[in-house]
Every structure is written in structure tokens, then in C-alpha cells.
N, C-alpha and C. Protein backbone atom coordinates (compact mmCIF):
# COMPACT_ATOMS: atom_id res chain seq x y z
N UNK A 1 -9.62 30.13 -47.42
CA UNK A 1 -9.51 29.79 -46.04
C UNK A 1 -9.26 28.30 -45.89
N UNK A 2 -8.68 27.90 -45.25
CA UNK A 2 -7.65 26.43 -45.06
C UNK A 2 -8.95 26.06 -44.17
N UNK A 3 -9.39 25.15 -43.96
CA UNK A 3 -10.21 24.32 -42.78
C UNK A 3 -9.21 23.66 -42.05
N UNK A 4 -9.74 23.51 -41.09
CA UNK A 4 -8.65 23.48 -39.41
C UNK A 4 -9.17 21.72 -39.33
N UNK A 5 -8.14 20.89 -38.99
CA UNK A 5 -8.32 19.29 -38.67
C UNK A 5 -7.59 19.34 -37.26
N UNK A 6 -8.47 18.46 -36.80
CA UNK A 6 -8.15 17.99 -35.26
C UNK A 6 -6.46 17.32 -35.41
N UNK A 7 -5.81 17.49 -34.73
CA UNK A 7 -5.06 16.68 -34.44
C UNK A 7 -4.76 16.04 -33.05
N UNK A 8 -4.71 14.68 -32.95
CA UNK A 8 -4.62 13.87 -31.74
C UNK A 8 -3.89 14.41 -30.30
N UNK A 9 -4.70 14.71 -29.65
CA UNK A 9 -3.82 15.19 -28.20
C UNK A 9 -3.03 14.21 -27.12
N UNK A 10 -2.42 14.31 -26.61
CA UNK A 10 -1.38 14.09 -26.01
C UNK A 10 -2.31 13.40 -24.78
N UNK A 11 -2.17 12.26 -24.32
CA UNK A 11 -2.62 12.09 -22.82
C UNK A 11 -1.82 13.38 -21.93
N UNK A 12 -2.79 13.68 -21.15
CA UNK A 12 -2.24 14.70 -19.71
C UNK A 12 -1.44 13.82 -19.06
N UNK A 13 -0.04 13.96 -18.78
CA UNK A 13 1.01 13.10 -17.46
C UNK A 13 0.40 13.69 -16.71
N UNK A 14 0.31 12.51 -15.40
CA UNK A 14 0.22 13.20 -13.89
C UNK A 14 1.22 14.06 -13.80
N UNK A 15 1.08 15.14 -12.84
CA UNK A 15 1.95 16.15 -12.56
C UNK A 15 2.96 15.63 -11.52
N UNK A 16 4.49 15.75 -11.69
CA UNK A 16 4.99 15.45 -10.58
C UNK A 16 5.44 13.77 -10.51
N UNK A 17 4.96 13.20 -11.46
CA UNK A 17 5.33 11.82 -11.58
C UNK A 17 5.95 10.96 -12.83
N UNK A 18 7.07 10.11 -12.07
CA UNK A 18 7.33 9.96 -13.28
C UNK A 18 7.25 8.51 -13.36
N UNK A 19 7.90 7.80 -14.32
CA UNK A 19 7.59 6.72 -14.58
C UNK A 19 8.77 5.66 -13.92
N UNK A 20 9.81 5.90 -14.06
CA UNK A 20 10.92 5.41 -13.17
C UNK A 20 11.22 6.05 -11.79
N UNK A 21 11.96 5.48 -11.28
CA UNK A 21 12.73 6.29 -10.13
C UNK A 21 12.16 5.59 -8.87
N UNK A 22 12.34 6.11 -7.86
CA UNK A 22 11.59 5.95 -6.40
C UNK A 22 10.40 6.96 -6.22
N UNK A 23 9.62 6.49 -4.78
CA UNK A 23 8.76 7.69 -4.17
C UNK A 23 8.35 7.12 -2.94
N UNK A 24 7.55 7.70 -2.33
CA UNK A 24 7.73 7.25 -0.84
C UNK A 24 6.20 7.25 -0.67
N UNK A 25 5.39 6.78 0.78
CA UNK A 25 3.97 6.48 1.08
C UNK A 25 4.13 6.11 2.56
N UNK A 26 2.90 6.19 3.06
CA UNK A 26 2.90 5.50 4.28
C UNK A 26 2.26 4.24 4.22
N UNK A 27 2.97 3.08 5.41
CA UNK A 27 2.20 2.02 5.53
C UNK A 27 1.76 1.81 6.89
N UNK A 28 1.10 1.05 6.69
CA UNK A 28 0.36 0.79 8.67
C UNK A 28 -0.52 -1.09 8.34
N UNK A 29 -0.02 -1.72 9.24
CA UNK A 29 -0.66 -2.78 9.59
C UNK A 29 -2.09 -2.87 9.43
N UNK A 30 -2.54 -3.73 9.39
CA UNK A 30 -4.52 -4.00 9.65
C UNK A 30 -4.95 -3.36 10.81
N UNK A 31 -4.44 -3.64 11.79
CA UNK A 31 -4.99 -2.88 12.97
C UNK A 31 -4.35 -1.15 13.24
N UNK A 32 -3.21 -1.02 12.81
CA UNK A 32 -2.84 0.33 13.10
C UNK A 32 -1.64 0.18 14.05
N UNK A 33 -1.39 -0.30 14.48
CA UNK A 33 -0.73 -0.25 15.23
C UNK A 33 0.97 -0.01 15.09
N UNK A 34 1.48 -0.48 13.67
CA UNK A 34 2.09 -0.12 13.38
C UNK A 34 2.58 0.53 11.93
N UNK A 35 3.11 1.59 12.26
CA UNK A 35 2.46 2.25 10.83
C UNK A 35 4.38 3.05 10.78
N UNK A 36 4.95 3.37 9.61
CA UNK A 36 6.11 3.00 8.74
C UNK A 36 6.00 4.57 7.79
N UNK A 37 7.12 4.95 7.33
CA UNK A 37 7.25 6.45 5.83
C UNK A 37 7.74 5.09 5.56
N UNK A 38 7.46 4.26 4.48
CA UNK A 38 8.69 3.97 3.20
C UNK A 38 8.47 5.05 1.89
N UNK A 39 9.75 5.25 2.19
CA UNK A 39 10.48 6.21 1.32
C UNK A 39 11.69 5.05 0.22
N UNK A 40 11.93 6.10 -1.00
CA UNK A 40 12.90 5.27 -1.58
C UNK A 40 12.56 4.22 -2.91
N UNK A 41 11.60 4.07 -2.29
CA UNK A 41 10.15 2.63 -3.26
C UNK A 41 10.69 2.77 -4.55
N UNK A 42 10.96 1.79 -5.26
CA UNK A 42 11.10 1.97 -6.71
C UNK A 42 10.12 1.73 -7.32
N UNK A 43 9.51 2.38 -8.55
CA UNK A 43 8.18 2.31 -9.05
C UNK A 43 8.05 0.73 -9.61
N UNK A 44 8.84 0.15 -10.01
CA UNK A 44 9.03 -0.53 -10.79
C UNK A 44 9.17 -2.39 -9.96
N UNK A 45 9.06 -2.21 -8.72
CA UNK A 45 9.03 -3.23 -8.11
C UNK A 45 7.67 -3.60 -7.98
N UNK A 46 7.46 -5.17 -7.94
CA UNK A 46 5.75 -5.86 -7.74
C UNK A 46 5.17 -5.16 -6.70
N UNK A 47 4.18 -5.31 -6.33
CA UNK A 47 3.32 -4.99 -4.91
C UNK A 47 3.75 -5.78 -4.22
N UNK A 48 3.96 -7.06 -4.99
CA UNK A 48 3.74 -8.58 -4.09
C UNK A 48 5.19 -8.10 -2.92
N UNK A 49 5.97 -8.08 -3.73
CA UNK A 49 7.63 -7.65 -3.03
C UNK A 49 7.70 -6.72 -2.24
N UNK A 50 6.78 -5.23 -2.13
CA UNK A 50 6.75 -4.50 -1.52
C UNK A 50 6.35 -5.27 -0.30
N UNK A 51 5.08 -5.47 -0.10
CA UNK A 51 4.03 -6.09 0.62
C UNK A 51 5.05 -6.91 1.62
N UNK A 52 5.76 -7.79 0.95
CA UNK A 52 6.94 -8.65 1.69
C UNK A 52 8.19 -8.24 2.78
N UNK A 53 8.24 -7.28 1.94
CA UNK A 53 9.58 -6.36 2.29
C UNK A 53 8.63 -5.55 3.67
N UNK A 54 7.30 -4.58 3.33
CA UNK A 54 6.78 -4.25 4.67
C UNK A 54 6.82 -5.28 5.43
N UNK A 55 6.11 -6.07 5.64
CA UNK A 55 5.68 -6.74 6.38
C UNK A 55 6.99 -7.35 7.38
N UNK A 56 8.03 -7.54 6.56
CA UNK A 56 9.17 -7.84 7.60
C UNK A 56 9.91 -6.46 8.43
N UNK A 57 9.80 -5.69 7.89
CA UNK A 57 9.70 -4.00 8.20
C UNK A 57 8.74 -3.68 9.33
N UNK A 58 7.60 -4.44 9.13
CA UNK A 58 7.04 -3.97 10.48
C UNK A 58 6.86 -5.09 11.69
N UNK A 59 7.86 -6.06 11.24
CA UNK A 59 7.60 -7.28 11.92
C UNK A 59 6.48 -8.28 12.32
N UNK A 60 6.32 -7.75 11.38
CA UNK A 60 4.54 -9.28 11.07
C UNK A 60 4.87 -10.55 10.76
N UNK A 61 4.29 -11.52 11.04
CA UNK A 61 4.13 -13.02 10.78
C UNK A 61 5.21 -12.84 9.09
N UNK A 62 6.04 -13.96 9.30
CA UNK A 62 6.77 -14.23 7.95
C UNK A 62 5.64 -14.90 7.02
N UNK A 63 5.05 -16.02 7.70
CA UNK A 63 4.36 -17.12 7.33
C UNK A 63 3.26 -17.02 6.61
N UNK A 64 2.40 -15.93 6.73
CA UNK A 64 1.61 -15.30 6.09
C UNK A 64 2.05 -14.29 4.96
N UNK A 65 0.81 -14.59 4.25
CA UNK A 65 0.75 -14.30 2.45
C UNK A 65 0.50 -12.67 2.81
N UNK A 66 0.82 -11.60 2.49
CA UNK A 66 0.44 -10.14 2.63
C UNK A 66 0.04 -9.68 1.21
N UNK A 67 -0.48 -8.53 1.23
CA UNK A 67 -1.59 -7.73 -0.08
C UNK A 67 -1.58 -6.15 1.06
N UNK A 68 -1.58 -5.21 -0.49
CA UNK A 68 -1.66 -3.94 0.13
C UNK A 68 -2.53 -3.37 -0.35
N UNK A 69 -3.34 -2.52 0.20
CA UNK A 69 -4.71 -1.99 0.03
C UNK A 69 -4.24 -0.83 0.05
N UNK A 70 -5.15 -0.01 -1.17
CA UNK A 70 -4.85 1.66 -1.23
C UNK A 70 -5.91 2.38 -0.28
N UNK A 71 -5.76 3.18 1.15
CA UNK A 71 -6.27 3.57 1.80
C UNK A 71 -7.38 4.37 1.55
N UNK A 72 -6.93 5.00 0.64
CA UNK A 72 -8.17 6.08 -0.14
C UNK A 72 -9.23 5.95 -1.08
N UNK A 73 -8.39 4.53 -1.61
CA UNK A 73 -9.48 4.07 -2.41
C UNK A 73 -10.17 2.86 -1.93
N UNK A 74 -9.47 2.08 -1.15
CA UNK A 74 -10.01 0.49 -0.64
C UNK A 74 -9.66 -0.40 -1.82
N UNK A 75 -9.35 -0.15 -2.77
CA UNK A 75 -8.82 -1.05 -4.10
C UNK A 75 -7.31 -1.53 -3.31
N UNK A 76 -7.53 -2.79 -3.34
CA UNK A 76 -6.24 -4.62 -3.26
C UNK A 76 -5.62 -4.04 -4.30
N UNK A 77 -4.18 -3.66 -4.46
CA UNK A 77 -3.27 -3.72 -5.71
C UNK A 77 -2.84 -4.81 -6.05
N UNK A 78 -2.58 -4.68 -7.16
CA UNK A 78 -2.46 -6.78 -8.25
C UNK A 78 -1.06 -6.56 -7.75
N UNK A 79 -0.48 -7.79 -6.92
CA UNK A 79 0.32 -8.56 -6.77
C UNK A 79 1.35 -8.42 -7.70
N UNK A 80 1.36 -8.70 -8.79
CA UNK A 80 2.29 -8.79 -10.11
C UNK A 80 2.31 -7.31 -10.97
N UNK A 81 1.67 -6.64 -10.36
CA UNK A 81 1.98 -5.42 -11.09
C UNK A 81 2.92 -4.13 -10.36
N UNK A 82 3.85 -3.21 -10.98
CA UNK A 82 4.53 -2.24 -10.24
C UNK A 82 3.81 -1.38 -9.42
N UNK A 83 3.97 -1.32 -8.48
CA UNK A 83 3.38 -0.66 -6.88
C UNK A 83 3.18 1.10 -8.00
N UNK A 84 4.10 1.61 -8.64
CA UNK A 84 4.15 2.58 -9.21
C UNK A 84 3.49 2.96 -9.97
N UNK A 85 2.69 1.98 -10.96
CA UNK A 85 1.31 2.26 -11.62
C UNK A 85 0.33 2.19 -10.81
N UNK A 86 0.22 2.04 -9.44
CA UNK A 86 -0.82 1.40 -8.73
C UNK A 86 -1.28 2.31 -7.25
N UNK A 87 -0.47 3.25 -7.33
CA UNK A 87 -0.36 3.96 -6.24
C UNK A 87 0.09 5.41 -6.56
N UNK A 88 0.34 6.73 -5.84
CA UNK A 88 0.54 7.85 -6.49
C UNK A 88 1.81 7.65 -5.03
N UNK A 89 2.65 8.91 -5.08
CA UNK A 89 4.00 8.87 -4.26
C UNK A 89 2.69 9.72 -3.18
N UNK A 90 3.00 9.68 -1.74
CA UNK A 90 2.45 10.27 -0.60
C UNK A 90 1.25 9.32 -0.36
N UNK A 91 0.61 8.58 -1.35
CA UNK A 91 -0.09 7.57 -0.70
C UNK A 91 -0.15 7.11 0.47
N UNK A 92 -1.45 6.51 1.44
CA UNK A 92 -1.14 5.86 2.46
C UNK A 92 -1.95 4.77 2.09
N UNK A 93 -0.91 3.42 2.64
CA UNK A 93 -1.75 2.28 2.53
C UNK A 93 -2.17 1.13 3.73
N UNK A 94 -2.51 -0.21 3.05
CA UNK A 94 -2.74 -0.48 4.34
C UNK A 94 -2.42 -2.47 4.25
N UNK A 95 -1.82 -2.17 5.21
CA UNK A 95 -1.17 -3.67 4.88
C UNK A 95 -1.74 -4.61 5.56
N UNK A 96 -2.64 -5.48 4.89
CA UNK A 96 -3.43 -6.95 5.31
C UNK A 96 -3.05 -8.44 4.81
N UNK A 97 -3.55 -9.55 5.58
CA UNK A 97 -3.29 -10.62 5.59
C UNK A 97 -4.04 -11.19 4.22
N UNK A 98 -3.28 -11.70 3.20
CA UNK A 98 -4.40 -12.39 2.13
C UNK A 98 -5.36 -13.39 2.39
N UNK A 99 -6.80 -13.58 2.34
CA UNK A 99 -7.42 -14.34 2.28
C UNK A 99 -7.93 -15.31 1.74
N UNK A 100 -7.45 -16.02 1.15
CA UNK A 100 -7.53 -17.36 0.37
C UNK A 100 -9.27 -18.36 0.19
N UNK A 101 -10.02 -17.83 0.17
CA UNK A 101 -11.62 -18.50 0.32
C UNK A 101 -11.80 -18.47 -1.21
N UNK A 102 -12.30 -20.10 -0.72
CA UNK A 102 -13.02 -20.65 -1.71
C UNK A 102 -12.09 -21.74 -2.25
């Protein structure tokens, strides 16, 4: 009889996602008031750029620094990292003013 050895499993992919491409989410201002489908999103773009790109999308202050918050979780996504590791497609988020203290 042969004895049976583990062999290394595969991380589980999320279902439905991939690593390139676009996907879409909702956004909405701090207060609500105005709230956006972006669709299209490329995974692969910063937050920081997204964040930018809303914000002139929903016509908010240029002048101000923006950060996007994952609605479901309340987790700030890092600035410098792809919105696409950082978010799932149908997400809703929430777009606030950065706060600079300290």
C-alpha cells in the first residue's frame, strides 16, 4: 500500500473576479447627497486616481485631497494601491475629504 502525501492546494479565486479588466460600484459623497454607478473602473488604477476622477464626477471641491472608504467595511483604501485589490465589483463606497491631523 503506497502512503498518500499532502500535496499543496491551490488558493480558492474569488468567484467571478478577475484580476485585470474593469468592474463597476457605487459611489456617494460624505453626506449622500450625491451618489454615482461608476461602471467601467479598471482594476488596476490607484484609489488615489479613482477618488480624483469621482470627485470631479460628482462635482466636489477640486482643492481638496479625497480618500474612499469601503461602505461595508469602514476600511480607508491605500491611496497607492489598485482600487481592484481593495474593493470587490458591486461594492458601494463612500467618498470623503482627507484629514491631515497631526
Amino acid at each position: 500500500m503506497k502512503a498518500l502525501t499532502p500535496s499543496p492546494t491551490k488558493p480558492a479565486a474569488r468567484s467571478g473576479v478577475r484580476r485585470g479588466g474593469a468592474f463597476h460600484f457605487e459611489a456617494r459623497d460624505v453626506t449622500g447627497t450625491h451618489v454615482l454607478q461608476a461602471r467601467g473602473v479598471s482594476r488596476a488604477t490607484p484609489a488615489s486616481s479613482v477618488a480624483s476622477a469621482l470627485a470631479a464626477r460628482l462635482a466636489l471641491p477640486r482643492n481638496v485631497p479625497w480618500m474612499i472608504r469601503d461602505d461595508s467595511t469602514g476600511a480607508v483604501l491605500e491611496a497607492d494601491k489598485p482600487i481592484g485589490d481593495q474593493i470587490e465589483s458591486g461594492a458601494k463606497v463612500v467618498l470623503s475629504p482627507q484629514a491631515h491631523l497631526g
